[in-house]
PDB file of N, CA and C in Angstrom:
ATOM      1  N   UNK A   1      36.462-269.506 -74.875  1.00  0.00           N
ATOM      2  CA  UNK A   1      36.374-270.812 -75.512  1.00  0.00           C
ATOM      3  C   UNK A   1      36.080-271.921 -74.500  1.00  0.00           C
ATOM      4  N   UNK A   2      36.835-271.813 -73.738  1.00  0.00           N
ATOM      5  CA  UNK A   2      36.541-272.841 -72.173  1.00  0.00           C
ATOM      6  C   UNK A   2      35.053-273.253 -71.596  1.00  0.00           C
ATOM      7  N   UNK A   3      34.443-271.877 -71.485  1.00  0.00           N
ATOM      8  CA  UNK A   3      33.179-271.865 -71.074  1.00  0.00           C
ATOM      9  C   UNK A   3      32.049-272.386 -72.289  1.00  0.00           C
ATOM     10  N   UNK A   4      32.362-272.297 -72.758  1.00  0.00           N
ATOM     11  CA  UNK A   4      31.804-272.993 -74.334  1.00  0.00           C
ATOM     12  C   UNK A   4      31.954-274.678 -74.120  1.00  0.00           C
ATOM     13  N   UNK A   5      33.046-274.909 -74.207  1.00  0.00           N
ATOM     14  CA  UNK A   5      32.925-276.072 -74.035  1.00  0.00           C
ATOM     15  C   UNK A   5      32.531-276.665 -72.822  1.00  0.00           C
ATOM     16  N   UNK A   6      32.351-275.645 -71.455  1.00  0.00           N
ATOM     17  CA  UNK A   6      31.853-276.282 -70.290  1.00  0.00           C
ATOM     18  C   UNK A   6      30.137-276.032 -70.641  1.00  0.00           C
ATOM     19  N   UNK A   7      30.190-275.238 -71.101  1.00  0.00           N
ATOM     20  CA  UNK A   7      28.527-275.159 -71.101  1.00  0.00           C
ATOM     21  C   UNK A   7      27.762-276.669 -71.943  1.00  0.00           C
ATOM     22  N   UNK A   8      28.565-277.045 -73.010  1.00  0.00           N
ATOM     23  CA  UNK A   8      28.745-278.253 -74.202  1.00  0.00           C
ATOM     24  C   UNK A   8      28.467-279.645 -73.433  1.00  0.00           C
ATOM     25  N   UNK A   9      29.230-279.243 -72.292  1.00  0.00           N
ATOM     26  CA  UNK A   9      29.906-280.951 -71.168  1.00  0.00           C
ATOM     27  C   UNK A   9      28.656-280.529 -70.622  1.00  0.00           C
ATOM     28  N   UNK A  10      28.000-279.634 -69.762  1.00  0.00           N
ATOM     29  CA  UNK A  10      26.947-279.632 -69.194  1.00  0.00           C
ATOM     30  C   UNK A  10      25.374-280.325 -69.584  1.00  0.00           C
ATOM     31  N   UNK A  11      25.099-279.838 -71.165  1.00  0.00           N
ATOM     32  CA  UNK A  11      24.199-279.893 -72.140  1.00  0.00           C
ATOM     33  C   UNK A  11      24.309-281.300 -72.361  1.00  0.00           C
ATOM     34  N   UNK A  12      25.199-281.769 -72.480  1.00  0.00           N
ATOM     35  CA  UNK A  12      25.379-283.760 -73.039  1.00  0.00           C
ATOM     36  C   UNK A  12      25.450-284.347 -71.773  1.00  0.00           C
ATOM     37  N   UNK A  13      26.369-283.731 -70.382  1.00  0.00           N
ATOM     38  CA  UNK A  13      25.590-284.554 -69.205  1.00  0.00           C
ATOM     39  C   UNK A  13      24.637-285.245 -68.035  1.00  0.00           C
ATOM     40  N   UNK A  14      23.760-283.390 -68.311  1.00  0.00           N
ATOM     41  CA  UNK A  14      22.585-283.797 -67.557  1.00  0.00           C
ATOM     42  C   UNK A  14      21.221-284.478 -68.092  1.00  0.00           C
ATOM     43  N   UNK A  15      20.867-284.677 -69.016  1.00  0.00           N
ATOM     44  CA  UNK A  15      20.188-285.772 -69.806  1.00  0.00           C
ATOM     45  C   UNK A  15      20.769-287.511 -69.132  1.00  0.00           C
ATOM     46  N   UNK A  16      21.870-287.255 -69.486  1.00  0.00           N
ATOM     47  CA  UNK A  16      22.608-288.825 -68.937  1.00  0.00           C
ATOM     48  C   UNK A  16      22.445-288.771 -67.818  1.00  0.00           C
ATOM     49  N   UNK A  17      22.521-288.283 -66.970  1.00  0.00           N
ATOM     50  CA  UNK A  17      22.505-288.648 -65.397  1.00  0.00           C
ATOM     51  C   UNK A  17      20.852-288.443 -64.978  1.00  0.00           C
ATOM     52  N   UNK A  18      20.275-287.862 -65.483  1.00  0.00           N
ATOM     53  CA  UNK A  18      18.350-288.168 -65.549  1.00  0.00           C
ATOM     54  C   UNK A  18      18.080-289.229 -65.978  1.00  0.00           C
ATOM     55  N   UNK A  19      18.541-289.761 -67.125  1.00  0.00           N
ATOM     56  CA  UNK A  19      18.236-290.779 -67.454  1.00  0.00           C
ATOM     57  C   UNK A  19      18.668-292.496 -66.546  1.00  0.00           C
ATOM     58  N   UNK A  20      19.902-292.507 -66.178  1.00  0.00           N
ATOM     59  CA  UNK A  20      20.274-293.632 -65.076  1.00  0.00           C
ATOM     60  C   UNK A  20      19.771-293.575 -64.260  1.00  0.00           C
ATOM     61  N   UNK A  21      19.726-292.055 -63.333  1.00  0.00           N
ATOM     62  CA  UNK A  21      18.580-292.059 -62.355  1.00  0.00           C
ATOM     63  C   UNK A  21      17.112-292.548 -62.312  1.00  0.00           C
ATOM     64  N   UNK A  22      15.956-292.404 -63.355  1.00  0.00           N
ATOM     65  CA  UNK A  22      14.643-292.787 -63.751  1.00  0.00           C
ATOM     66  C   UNK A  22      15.091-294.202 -64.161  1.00  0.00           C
ATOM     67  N   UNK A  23      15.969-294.994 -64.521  1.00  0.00           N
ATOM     68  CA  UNK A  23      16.170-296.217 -64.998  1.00  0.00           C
ATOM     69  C   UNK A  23      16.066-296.830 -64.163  1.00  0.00           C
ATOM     70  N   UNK A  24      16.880-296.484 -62.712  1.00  0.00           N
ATOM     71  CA  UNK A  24      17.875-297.535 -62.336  1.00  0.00           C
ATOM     72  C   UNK A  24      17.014-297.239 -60.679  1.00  0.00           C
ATOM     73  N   UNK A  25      16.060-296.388 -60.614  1.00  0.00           N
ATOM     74  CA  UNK A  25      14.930-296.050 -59.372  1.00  0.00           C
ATOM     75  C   UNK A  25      14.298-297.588 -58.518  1.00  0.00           C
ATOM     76  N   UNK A  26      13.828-298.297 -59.913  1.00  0.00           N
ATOM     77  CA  UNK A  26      13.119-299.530 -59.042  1.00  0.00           C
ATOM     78  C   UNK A  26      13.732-300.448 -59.045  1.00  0.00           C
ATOM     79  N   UNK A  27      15.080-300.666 -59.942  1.00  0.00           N
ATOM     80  CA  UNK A  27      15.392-302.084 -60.189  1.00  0.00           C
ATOM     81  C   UNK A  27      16.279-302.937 -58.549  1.00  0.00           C
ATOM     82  N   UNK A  28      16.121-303.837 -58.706  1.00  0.00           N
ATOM     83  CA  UNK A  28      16.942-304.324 -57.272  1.00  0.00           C
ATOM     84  C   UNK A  28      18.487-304.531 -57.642  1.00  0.00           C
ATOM     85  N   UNK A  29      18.920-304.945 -56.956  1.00  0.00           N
ATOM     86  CA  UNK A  29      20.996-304.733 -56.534  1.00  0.00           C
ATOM     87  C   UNK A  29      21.414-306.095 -57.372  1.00  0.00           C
ATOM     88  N   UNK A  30      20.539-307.249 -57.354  1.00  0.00           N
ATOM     89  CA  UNK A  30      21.255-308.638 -58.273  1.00  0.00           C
ATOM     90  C   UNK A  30      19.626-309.006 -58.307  1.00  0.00           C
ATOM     91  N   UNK A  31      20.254-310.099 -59.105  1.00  0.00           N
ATOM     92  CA  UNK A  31      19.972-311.047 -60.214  1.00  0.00           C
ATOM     93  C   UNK A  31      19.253-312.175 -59.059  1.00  0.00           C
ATOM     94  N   UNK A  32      17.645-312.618 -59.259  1.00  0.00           N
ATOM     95  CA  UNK A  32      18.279-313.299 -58.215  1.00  0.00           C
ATOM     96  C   UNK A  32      17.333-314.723 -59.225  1.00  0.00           C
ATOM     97  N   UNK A  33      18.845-315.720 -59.217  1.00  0.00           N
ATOM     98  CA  UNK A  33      18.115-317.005 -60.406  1.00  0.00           C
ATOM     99  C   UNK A  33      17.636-318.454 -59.616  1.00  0.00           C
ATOM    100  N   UNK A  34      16.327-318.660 -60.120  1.00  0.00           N
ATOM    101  CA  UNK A  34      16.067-319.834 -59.931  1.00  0.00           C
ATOM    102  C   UNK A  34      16.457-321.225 -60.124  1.00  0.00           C
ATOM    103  N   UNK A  35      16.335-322.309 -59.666  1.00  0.00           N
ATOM    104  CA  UNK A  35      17.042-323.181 -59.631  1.00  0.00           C
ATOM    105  C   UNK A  35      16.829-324.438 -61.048  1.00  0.00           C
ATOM    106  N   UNK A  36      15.408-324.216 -61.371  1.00  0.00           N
ATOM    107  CA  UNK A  36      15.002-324.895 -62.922  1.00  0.00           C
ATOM    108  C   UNK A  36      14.111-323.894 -63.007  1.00  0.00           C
ATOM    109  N   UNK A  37      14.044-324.368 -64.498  1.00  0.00           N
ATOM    110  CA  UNK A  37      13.307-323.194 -65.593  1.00  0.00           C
ATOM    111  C   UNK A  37      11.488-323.181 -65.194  1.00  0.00           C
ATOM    112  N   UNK A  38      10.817-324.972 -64.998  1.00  0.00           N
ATOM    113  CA  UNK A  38       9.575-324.438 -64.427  1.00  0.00           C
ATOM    114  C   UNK A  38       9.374-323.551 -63.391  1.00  0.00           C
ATOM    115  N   UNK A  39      10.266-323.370 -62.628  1.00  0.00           N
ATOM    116  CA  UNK A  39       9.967-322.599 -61.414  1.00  0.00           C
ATOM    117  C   UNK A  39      10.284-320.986 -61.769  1.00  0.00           C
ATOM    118  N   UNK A  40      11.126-320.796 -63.010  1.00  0.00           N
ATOM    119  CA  UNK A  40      11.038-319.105 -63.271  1.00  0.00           C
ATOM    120  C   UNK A  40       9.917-319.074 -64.088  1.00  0.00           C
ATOM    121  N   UNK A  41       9.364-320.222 -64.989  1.00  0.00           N
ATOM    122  CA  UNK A  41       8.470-319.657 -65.904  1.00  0.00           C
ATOM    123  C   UNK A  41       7.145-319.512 -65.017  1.00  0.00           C
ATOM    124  N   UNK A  42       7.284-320.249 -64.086  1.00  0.00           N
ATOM    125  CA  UNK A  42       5.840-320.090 -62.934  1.00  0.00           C
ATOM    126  C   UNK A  42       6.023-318.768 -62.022  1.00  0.00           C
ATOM    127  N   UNK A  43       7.430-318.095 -61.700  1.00  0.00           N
ATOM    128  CA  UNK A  43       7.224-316.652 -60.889  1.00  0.00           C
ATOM    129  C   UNK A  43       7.040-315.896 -62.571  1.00  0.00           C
ATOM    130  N   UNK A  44       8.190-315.764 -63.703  1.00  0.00           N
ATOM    131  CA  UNK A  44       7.374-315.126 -64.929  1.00  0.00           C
ATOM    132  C   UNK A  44       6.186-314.803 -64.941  1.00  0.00           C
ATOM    133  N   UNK A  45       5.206-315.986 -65.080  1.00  0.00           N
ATOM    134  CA  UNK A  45       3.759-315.679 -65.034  1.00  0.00           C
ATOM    135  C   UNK A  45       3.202-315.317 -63.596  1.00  0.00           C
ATOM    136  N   UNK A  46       3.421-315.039 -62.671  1.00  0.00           N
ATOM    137  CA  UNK A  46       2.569-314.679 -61.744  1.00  0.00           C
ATOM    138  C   UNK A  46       2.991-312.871 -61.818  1.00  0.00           C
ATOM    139  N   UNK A  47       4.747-312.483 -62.167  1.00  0.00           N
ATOM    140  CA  UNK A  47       4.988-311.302 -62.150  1.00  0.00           C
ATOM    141  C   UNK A  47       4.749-310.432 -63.120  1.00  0.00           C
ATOM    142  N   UNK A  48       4.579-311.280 -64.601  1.00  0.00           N
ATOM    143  CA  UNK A  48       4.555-310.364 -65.624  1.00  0.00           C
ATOM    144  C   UNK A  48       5.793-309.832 -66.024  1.00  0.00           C
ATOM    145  N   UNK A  49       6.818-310.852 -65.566  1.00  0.00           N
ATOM    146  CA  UNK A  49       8.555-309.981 -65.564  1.00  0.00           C
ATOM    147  C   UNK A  49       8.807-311.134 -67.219  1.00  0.00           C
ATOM    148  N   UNK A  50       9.768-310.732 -67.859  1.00  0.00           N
ATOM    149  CA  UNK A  50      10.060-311.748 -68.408  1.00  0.00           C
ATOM    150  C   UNK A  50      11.246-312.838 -67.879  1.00  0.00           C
ATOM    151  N   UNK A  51      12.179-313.444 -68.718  1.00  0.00           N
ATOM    152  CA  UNK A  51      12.645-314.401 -68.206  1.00  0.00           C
ATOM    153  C   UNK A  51      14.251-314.103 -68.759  1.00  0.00           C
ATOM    154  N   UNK A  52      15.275-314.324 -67.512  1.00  0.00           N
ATOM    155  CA  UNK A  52      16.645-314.360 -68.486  1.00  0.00           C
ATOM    156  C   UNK A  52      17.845-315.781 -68.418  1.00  0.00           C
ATOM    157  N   UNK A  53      17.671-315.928 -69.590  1.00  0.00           N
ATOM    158  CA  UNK A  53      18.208-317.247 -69.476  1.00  0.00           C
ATOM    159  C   UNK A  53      19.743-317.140 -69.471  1.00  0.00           C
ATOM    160  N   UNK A  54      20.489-318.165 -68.787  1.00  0.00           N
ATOM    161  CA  UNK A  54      22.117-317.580 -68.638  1.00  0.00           C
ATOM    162  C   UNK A  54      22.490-319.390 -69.021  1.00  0.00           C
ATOM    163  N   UNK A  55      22.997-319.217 -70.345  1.00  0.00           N
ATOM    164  CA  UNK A  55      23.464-320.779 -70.975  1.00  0.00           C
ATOM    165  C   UNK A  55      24.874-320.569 -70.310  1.00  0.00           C
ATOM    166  N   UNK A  56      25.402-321.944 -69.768  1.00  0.00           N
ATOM    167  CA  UNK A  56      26.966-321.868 -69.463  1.00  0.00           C
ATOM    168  C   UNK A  56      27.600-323.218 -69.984  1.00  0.00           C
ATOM    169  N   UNK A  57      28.863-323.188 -70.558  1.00  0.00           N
ATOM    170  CA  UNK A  57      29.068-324.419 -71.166  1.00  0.00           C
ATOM    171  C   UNK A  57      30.590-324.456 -71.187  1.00  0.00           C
ATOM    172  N   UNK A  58      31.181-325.129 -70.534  1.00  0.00           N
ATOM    173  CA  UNK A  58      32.319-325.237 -70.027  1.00  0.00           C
ATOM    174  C   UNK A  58      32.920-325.899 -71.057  1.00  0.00           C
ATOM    175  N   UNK A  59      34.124-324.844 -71.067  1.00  0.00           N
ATOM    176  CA  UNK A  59      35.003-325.453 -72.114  1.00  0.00           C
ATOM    177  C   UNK A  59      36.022-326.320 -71.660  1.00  0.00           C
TER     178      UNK A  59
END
């Protein structure tokens, strides 16, 4: 029964760990944000990256 279920854990984990690996290959370590929005929408368009906007609003 054991080996059954190790064979089970095997089958559902190596898909997942291929997959983070091929994901996570080119991306860089942080975030890195610009200081106003013309200046990301001007690297946006030169990279073809899109854009992530981070609203903060202090409560």
């Amino acid at each position: 029964m054991t080996k059954h279920i190790f064979a089970c854990f095997i089958l559902l984990l190596t898909p997942l760990t291929v997959t983070l690996a091929t994901e996570t290959k080119d991306t860089p370590l942080l975030i890195v944000w610009e200081k106003t929005l013309d200046d990301a929408v001007a690297k946006a368009k030169t990279s073809g990256k899109p854009i992530l906007l981070d609203f903060f609003a202090p409560t």
